[in-house]
C-alpha atoms as a PDB file:
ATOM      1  CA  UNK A   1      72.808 108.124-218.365  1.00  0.00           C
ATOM      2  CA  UNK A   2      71.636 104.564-219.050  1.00  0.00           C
ATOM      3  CA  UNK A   3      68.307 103.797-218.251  1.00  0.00           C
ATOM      4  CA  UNK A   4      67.004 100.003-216.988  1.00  0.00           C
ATOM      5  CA  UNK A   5      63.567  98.743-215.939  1.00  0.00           C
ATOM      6  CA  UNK A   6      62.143  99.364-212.101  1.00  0.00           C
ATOM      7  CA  UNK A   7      59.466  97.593-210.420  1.00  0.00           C
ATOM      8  CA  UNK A   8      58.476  98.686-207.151  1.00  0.00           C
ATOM      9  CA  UNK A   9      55.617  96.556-205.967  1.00  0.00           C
ATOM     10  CA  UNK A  10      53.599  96.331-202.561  1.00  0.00           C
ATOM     11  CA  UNK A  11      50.916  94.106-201.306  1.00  0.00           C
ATOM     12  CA  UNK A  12      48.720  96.361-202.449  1.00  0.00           C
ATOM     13  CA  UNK A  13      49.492  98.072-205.602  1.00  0.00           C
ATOM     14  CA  UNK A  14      51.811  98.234-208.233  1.00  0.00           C
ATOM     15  CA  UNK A  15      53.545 101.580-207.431  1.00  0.00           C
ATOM     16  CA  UNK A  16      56.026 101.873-210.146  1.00  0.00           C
ATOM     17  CA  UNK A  17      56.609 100.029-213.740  1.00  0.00           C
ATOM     18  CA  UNK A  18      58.905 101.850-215.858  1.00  0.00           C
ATOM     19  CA  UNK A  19      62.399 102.659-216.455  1.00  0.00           C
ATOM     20  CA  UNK A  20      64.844 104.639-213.994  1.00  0.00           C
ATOM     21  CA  UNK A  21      68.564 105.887-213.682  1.00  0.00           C
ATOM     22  CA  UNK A  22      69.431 105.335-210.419  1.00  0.00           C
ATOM     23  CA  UNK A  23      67.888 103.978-207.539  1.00  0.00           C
ATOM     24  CA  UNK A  24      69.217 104.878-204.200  1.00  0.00           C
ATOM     25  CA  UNK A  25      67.723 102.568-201.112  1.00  0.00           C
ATOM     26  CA  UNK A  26      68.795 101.360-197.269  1.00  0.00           C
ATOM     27  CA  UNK A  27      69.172  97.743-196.961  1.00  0.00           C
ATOM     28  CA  UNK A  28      69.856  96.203-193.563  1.00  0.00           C
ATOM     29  CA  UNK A  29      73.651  96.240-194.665  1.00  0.00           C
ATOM     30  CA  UNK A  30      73.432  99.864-195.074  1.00  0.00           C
ATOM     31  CA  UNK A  31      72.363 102.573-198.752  1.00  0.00           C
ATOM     32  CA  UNK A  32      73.001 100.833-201.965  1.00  0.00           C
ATOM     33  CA  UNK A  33      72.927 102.453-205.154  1.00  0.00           C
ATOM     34  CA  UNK A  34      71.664 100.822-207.829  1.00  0.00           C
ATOM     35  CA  UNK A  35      72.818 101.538-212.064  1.00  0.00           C
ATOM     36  CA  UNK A  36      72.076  99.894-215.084  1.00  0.00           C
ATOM     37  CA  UNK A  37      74.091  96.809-215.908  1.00  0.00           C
ATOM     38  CA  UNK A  38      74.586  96.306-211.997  1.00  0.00           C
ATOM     39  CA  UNK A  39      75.400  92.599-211.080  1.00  0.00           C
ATOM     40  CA  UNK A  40      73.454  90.644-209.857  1.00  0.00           C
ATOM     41  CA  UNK A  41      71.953  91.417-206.739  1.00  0.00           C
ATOM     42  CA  UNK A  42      69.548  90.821-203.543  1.00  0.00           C
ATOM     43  CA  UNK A  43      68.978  92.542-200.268  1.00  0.00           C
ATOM     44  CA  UNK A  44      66.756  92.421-197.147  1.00  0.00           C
ATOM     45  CA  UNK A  45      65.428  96.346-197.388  1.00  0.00           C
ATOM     46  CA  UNK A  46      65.670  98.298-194.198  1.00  0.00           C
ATOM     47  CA  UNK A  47      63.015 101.421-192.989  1.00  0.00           C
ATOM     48  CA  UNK A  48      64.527 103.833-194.471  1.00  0.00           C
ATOM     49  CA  UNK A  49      63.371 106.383-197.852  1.00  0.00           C
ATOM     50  CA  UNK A  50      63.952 105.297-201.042  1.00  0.00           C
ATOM     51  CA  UNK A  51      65.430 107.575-204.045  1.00  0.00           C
ATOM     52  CA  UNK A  52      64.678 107.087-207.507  1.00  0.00           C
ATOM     53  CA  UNK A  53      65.922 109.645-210.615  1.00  0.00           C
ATOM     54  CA  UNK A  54      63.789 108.543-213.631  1.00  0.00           C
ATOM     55  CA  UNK A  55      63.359 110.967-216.711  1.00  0.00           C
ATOM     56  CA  UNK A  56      66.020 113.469-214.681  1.00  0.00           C
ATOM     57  CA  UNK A  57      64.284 113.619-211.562  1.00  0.00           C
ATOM     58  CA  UNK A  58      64.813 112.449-208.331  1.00  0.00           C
ATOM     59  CA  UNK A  59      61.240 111.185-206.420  1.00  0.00           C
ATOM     60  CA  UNK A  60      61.838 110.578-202.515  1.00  0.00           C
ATOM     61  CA  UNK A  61      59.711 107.780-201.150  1.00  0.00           C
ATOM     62  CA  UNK A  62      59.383 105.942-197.481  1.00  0.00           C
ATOM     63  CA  UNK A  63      59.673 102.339-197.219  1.00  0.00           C
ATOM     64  CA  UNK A  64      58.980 100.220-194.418  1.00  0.00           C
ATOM     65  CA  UNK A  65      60.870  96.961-195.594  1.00  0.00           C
ATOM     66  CA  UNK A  66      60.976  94.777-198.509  1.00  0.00           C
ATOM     67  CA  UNK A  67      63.115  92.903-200.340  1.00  0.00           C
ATOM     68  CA  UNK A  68      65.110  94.303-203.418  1.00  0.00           C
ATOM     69  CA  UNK A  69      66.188  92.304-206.341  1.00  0.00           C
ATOM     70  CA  UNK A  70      68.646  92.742-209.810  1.00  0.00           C
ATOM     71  CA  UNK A  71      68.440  90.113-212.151  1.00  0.00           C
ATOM     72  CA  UNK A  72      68.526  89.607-215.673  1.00  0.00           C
ATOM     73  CA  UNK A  73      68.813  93.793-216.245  1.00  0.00           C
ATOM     74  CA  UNK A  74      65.768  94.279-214.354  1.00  0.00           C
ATOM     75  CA  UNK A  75      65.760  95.827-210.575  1.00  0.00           C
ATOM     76  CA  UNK A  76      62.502  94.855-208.152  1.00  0.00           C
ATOM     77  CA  UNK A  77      61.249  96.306-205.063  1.00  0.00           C
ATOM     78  CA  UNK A  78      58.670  93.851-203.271  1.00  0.00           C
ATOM     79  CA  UNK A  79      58.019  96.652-199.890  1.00  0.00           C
ATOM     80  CA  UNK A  80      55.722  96.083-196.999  1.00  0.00           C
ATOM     81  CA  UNK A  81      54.851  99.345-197.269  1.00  0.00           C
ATOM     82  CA  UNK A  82      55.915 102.029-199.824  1.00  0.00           C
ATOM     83  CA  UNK A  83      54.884 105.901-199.601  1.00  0.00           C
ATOM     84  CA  UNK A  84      55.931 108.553-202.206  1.00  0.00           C
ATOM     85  CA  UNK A  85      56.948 111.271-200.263  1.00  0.00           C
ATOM     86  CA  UNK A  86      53.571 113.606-201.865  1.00  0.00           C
ATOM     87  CA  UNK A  87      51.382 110.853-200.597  1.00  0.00           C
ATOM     88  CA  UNK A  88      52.409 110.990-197.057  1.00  0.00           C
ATOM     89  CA  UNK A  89      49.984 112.193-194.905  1.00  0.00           C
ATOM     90  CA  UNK A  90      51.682 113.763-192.267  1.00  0.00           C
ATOM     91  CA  UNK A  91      49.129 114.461-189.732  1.00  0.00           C
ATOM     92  CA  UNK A  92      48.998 110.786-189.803  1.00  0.00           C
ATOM     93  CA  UNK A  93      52.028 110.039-189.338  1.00  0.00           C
ATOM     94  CA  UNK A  94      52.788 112.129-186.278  1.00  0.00           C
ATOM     95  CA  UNK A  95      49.746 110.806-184.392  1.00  0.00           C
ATOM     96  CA  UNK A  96      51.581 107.334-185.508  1.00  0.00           C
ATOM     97  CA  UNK A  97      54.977 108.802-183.615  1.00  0.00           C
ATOM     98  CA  UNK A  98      52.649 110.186-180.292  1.00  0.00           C
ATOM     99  CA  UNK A  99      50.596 106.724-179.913  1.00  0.00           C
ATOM    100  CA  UNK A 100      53.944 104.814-180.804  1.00  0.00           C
ATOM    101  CA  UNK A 101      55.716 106.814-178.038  1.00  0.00           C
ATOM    102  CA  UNK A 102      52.581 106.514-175.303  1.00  0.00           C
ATOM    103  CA  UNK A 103      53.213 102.639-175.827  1.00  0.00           C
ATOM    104  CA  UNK A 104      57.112 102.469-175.310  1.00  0.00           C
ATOM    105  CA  UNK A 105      56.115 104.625-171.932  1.00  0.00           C
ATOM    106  CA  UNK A 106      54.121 101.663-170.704  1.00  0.00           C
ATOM    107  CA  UNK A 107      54.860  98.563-169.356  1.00  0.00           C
ATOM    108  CA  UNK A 108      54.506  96.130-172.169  1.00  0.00           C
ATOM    109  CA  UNK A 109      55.456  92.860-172.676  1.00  0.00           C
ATOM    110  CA  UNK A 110      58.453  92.270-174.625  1.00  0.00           C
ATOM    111  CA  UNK A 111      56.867  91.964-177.642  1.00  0.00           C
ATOM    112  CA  UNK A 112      54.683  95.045-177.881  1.00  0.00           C
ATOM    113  CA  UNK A 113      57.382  97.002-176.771  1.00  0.00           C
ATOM    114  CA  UNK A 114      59.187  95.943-179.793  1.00  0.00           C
ATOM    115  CA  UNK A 115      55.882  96.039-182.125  1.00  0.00           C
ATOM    116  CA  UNK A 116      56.095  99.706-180.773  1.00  0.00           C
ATOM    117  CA  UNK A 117      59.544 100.685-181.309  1.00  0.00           C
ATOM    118  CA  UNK A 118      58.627  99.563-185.063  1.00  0.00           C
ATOM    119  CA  UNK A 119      55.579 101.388-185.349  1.00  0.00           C
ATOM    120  CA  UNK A 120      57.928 104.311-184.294  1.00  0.00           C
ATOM    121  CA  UNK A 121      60.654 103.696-186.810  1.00  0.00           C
ATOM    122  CA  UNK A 122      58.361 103.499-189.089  1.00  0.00           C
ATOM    123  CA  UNK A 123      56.540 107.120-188.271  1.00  0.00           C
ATOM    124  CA  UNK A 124      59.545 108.771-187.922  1.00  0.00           C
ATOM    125  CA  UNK A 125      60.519 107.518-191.764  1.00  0.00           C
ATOM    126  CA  UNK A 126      57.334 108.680-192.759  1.00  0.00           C
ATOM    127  CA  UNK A 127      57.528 112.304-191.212  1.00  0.00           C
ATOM    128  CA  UNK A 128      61.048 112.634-192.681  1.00  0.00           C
ATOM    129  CA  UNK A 129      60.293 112.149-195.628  1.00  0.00           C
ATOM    130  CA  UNK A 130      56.900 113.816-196.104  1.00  0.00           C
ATOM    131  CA  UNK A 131      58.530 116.702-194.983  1.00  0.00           C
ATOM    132  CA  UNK A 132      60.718 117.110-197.979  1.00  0.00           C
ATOM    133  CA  UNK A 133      57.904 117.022-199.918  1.00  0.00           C
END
């Protein structure tokens, strides 16, 4: 299968420079698959995990939002937040889920209730896909 060059970037690190096969991902429009020789391409990225087969194999990965880009032959993730799914610390994430849940309970204001439901989302990615690790 043809390969083509994958950069997955966060605010914080680069997480991945190299070349893949396929890259699966959930925009807000919905899961996109991504080739080599794709046209030309850009996409608000949803939560939602992230697949990517390089050298044969398929890695799993959470992503809280981004935006991903094809140009030129080239494919670019720029996430908030991007977690392979063996760096996920679950424990973590499910005390996320239980303090995210505790605030929807409350009476918030409009906006923290819908910084919660985020925070939520967000866990609930997380322990999905640290549990197919």
């Amino acid at each position: 299968m043809s390969e083509y060059r994958l950069k997955i970037v966060t605010p914080d690190r680069m997480v991945f420079d190299s070349f893949a096969e396929r890259l699966v991902a959930r925009t807000q429009a919905g899961d996109v698959c991504i080739l080599a020789r794709h046209t030309e391409y850009i996409a608000p990225l949803a939560i939602g995990e992230i697949k990517v087969k390089a050298d044969g194999k398929w890695r799993t990965a959470s992503c809280s939002g981004g935006t991903l880009v094809v140009t030129g032959g080239e494919t670019t993730i720029v996430a908030d937040t991007f977690e392979w799914s063996d760096e996920i610390d679950l424990e973590r994430a499910k005390r996320a889920k239980e303090k995210a849940e505790e605030r929807l309970k409350n009476n918030a204001t409009e906006f923290e209730f819908r910084l919660a439901e985020l925070k939520l989302k967000r866990a609930i990615n997380r322990i999905n896909t640290g549990s197919k690790f």
